[in-house]
C-alpha atoms as a PDB file:
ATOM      1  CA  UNK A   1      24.673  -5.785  -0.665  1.00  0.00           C
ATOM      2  CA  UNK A   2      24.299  -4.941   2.821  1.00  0.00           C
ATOM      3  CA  UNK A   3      27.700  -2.345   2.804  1.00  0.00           C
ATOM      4  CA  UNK A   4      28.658   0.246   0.914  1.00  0.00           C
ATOM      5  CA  UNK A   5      32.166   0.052  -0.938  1.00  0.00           C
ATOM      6  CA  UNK A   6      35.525   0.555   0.447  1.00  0.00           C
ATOM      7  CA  UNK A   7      36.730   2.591  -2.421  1.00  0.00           C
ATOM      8  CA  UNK A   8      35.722   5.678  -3.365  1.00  0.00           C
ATOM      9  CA  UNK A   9      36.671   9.698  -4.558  1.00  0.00           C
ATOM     10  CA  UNK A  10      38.278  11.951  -2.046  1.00  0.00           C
ATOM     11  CA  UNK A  11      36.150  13.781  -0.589  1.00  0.00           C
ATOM     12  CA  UNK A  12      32.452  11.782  -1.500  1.00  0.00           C
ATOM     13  CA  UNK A  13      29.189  13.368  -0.122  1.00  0.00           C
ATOM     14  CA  UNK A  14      27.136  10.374   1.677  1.00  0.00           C
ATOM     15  CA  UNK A  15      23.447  11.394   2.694  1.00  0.00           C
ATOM     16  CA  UNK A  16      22.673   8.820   5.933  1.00  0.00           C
ATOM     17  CA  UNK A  17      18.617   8.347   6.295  1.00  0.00           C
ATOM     18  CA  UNK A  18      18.567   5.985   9.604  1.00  0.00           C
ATOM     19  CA  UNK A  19      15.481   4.563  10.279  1.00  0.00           C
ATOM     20  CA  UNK A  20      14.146   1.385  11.349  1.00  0.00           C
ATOM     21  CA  UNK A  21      12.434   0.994   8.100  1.00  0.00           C
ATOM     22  CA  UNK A  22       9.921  -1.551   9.205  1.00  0.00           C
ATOM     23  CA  UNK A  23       9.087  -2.056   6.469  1.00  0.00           C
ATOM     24  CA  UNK A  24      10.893   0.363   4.157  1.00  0.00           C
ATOM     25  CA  UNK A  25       7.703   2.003   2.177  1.00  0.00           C
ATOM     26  CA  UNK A  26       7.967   4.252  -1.099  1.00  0.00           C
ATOM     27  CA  UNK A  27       7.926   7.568   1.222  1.00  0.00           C
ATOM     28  CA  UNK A  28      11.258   5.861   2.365  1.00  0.00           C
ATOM     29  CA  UNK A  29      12.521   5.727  -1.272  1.00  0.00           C
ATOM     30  CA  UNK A  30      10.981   9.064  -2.823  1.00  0.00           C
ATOM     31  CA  UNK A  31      12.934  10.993  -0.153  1.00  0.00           C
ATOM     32  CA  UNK A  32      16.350   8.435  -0.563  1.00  0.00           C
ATOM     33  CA  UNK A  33      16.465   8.918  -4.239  1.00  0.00           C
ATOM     34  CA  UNK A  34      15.401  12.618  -4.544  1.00  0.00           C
ATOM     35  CA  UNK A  35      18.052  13.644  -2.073  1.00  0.00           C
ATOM     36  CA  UNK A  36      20.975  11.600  -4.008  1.00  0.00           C
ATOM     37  CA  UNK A  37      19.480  12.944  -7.314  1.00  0.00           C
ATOM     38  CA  UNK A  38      18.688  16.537  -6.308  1.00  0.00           C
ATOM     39  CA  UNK A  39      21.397  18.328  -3.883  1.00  0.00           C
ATOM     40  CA  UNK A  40      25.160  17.531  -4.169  1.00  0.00           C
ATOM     41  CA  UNK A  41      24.791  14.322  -2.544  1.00  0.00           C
ATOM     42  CA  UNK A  42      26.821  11.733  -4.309  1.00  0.00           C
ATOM     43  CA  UNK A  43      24.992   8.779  -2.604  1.00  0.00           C
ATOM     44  CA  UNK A  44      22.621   7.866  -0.276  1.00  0.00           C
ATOM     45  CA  UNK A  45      22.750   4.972   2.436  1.00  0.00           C
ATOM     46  CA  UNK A  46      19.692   3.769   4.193  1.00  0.00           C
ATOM     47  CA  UNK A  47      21.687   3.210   7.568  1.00  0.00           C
ATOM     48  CA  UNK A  48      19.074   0.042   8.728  1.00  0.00           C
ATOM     49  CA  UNK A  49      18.911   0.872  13.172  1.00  0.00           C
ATOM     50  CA  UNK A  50      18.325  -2.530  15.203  1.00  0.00           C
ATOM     51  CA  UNK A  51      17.174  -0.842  17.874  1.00  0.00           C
ATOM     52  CA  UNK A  52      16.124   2.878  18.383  1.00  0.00           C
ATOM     53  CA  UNK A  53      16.338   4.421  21.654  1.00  0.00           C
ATOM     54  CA  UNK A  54      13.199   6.015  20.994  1.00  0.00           C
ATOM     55  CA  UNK A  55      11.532   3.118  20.237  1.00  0.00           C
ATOM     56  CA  UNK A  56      12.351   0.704  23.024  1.00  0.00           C
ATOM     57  CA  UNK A  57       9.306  -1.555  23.511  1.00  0.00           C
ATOM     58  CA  UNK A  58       8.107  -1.531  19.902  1.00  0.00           C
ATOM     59  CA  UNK A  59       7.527  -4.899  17.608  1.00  0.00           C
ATOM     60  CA  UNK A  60      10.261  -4.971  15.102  1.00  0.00           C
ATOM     61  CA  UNK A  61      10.753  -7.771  12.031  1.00  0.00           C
ATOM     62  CA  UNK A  62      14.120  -8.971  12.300  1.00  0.00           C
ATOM     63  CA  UNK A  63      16.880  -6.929  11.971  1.00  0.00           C
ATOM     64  CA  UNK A  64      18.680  -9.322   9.223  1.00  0.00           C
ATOM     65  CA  UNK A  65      15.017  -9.848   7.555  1.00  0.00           C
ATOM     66  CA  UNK A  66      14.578  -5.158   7.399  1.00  0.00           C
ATOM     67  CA  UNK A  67      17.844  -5.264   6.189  1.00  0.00           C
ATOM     68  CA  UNK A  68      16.989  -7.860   3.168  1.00  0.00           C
ATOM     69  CA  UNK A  69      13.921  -5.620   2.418  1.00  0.00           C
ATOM     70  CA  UNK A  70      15.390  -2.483   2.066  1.00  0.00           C
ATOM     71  CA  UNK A  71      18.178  -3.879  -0.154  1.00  0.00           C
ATOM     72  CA  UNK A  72      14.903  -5.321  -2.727  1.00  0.00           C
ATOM     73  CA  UNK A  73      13.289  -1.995  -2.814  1.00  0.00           C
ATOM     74  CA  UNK A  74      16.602  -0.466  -3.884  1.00  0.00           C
ATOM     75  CA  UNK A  75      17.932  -2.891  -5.926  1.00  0.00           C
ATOM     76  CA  UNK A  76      19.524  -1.455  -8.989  1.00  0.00           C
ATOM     77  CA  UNK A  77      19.552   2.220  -8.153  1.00  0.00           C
ATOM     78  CA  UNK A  78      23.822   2.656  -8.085  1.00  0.00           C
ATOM     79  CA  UNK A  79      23.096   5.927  -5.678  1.00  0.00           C
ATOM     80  CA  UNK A  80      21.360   3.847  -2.737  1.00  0.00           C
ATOM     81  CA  UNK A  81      22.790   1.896  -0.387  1.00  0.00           C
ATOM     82  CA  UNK A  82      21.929  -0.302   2.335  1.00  0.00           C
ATOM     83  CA  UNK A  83      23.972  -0.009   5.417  1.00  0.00           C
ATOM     84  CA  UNK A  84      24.128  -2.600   8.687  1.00  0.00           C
ATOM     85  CA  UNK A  85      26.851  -0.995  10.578  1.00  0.00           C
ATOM     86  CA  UNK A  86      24.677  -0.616  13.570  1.00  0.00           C
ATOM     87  CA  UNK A  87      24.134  -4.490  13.582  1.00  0.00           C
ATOM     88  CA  UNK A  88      27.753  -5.461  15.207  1.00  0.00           C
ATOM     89  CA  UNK A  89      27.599  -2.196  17.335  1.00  0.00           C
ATOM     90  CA  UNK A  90      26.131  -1.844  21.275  1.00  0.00           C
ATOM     91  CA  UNK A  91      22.552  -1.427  21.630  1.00  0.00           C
ATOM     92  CA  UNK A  92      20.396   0.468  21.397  1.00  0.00           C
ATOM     93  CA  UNK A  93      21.757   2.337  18.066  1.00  0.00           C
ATOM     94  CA  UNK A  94      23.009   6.107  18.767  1.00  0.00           C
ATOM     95  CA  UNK A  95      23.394   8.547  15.955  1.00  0.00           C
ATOM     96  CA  UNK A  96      26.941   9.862  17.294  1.00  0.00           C
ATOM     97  CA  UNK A  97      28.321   6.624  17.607  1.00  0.00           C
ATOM     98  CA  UNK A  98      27.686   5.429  14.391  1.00  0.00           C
ATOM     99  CA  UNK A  99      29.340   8.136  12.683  1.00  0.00           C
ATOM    100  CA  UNK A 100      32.341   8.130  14.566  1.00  0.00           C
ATOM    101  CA  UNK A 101      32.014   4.267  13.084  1.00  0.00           C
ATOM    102  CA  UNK A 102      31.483   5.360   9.762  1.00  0.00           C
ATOM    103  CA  UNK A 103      34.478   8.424   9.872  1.00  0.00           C
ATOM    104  CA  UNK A 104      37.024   5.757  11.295  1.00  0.00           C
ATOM    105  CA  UNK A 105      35.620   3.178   8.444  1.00  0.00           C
ATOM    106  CA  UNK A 106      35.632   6.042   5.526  1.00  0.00           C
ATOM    107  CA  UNK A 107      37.628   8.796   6.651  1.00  0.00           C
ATOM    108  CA  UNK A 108      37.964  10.660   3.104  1.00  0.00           C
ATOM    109  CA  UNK A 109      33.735  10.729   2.940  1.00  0.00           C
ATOM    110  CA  UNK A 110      31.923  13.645   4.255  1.00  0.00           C
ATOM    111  CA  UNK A 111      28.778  12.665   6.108  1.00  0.00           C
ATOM    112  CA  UNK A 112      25.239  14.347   5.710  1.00  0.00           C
ATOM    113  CA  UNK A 113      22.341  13.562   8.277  1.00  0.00           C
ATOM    114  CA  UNK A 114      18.822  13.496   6.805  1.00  0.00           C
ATOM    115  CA  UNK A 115      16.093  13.959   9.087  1.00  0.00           C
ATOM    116  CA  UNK A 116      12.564  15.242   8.489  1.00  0.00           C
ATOM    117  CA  UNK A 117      11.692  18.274  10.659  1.00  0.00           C
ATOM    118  CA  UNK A 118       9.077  16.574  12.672  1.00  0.00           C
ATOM    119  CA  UNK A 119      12.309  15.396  14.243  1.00  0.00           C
ATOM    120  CA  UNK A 120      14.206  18.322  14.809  1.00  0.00           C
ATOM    121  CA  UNK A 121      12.682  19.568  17.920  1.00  0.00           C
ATOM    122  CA  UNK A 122      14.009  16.255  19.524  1.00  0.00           C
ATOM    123  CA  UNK A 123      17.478  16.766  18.299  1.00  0.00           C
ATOM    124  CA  UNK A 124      18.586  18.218  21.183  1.00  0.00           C
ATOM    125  CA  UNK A 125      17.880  15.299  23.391  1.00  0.00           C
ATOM    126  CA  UNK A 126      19.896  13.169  21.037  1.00  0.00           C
ATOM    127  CA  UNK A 127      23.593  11.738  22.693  1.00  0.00           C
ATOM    128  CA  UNK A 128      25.761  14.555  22.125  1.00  0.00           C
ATOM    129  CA  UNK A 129      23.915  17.075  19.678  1.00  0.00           C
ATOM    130  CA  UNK A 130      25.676  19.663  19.920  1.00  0.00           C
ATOM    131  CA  UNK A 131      28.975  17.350  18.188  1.00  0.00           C
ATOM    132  CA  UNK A 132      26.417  16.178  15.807  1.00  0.00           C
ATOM    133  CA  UNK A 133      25.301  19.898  14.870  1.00  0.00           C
ATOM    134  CA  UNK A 134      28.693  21.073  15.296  1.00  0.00           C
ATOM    135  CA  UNK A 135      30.710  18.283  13.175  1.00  0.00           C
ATOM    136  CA  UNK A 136      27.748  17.307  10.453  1.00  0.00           C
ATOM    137  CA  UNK A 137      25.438  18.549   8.171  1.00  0.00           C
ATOM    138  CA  UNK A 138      21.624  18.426   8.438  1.00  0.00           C
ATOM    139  CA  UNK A 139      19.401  18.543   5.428  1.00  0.00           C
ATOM    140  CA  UNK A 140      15.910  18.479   6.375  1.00  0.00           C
ATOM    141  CA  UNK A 141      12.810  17.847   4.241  1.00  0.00           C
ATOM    142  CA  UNK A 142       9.467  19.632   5.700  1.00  0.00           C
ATOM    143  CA  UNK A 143       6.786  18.553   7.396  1.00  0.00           C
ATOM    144  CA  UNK A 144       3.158  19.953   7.867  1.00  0.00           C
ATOM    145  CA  UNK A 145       2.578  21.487  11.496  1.00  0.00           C
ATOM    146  CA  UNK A 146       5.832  21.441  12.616  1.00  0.00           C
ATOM    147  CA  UNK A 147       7.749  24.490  14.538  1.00  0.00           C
ATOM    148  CA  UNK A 148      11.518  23.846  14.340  1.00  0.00           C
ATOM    149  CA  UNK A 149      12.490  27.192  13.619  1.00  0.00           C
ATOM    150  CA  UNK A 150      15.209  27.265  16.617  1.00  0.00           C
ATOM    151  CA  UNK A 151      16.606  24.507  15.322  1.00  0.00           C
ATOM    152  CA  UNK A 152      16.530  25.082  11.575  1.00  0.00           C
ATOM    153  CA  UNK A 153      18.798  28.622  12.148  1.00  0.00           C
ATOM    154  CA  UNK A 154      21.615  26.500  12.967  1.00  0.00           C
ATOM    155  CA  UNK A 155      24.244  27.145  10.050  1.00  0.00           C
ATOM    156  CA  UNK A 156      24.838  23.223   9.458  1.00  0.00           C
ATOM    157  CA  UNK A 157      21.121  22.975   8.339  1.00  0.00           C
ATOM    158  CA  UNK A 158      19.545  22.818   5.215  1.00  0.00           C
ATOM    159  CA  UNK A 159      16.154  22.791   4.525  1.00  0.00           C
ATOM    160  CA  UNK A 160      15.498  20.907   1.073  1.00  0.00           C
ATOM    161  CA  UNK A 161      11.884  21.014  -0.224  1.00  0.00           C
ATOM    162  CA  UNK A 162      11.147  17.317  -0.916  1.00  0.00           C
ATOM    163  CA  UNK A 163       8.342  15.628  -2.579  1.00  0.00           C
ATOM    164  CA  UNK A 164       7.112  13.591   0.121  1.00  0.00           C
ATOM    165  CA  UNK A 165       4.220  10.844   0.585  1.00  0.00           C
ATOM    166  CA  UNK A 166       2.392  10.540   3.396  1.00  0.00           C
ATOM    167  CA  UNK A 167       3.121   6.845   4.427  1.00  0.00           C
ATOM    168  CA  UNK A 168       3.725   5.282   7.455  1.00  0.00           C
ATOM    169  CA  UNK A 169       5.141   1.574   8.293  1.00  0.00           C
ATOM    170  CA  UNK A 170       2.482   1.579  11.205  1.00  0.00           C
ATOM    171  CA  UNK A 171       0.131   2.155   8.838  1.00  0.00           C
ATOM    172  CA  UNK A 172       1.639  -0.468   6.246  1.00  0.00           C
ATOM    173  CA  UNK A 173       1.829  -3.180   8.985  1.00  0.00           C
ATOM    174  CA  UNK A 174      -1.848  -2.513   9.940  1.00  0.00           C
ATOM    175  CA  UNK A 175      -2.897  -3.254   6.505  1.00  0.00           C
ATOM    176  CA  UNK A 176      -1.403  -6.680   6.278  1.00  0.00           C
ATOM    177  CA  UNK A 177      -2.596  -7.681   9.334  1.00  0.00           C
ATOM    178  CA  UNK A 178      -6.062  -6.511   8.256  1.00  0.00           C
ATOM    179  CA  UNK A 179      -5.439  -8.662   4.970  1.00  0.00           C
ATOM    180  CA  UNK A 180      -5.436  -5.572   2.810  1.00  0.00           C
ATOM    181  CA  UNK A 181      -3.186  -4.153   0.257  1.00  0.00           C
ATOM    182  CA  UNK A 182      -0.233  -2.464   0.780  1.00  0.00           C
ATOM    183  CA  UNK A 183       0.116  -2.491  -3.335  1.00  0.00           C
ATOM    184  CA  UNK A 184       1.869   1.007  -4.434  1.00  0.00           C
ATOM    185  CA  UNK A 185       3.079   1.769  -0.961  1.00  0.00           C
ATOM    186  CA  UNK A 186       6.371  -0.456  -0.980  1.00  0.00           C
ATOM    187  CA  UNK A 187       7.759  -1.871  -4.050  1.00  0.00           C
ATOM    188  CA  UNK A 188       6.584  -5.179  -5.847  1.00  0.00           C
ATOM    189  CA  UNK A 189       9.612  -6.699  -4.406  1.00  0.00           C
ATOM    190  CA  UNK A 190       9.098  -5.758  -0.888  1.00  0.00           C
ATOM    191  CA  UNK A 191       5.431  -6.503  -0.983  1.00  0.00           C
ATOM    192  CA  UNK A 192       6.162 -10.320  -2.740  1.00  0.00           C
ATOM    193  CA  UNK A 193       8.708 -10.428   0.686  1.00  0.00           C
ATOM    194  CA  UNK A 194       5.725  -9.902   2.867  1.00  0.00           C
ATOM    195  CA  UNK A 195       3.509 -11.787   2.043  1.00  0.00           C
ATOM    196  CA  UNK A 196       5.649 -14.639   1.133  1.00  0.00           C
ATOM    197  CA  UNK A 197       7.379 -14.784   4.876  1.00  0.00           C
ATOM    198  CA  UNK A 198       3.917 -14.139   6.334  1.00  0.00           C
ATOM    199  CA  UNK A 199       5.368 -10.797   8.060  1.00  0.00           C
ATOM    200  CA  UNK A 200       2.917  -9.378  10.309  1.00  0.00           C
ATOM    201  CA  UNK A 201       0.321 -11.536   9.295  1.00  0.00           C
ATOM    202  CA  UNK A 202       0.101 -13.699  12.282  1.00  0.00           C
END
């Protein structure tokens, strides 16, 4: 399912978690499903980005092929969603844009941004922050060593203390080009997908 349905209560509370998720990884999904099970977040869609402005340049699988990962590792969980909006839209992805796409598409939802606060400091160099600060909520999960304090005192953000792993897809897409396992950090399905397609391997 690679969008989220068309019908829904007045009012629903969507967390977005954009990322290029390449390859989605079980830090990915700890932090997807603890936010829809933990805060008054009714859902959460994994908005797949085709192209990052931030990360121009960089290797990426497939847009179509991220997408059909991220919608095995979440397979069966009713409160994740995977979301290719961004694919028909101008490139590279902005945050902005997208959710004026996704207000005009679901006007009755109300739209949460999820972000870990390694990214915060950058927010402000983002296409129109201030809208996004002004006309969203943030909920944040922590991260070690990071100063975002000027940033966290807005009133639209929320800190949430989140069990979080560690992982990286950098590091994930290291391993199978080094031949080693990525067991444990995706999900069976995801890692069958790899290896299968030969992703990364050559």
């Amino acid at each position: 399912m690679s969008s989220p349905a068309t019908v829904a209560p007045v009012g629903r509370k969507v967390g977005l978690l954009f990322g290029s998720f390449n390859p989605i990884h079980t830090g990915h999904l700890i932090l997807a499903h603890f936010m829809a099970t933990h805060t008054d977040l009714a859902e959460v869609w994994l908005v797949v980005s085709p192209q990052s402005p931030f990360k121009i340049g960089q290797e990426l699988l497939g847009e179509r092929q991220r997408l059909e990962l991220v919608e095995r590792a979440i397979a069966g969980n009713h409160q994740l969603r995977a979301l290719d909006v961004e694919f028909a839209m101008p490139k590279p992805s902005y945050t902005i844009d997208t959710l004026d796409e996704l207000r005009r598409q679901y006007p009755t939802h109300r739209f949460v941004l999820l972000m870990g606060e390694d990214n915060l400091p950058g927010l402000p160099r983002w296409k129109q922050a201030d809208r996004i600060l002004a006309e969203n909520e943030v909920y944040v999960y922590p991260r070690p060593g990071v100063d975002a304090t000027e940033v966290n005192a807005h009133p639209g953000v929320r800190v949430v203390e989140a069990p979080l792993l560690d992982i990286s897809a950098t590091f994930i897409r290291e391993c199978v080009r080094e031949g080693k396992s990525i067991r444990y950090l995706v999900p069976e399905a995801v890692e069958q997908q790899i290896l299968a397609a030969g992703y990364w391997q050559g």
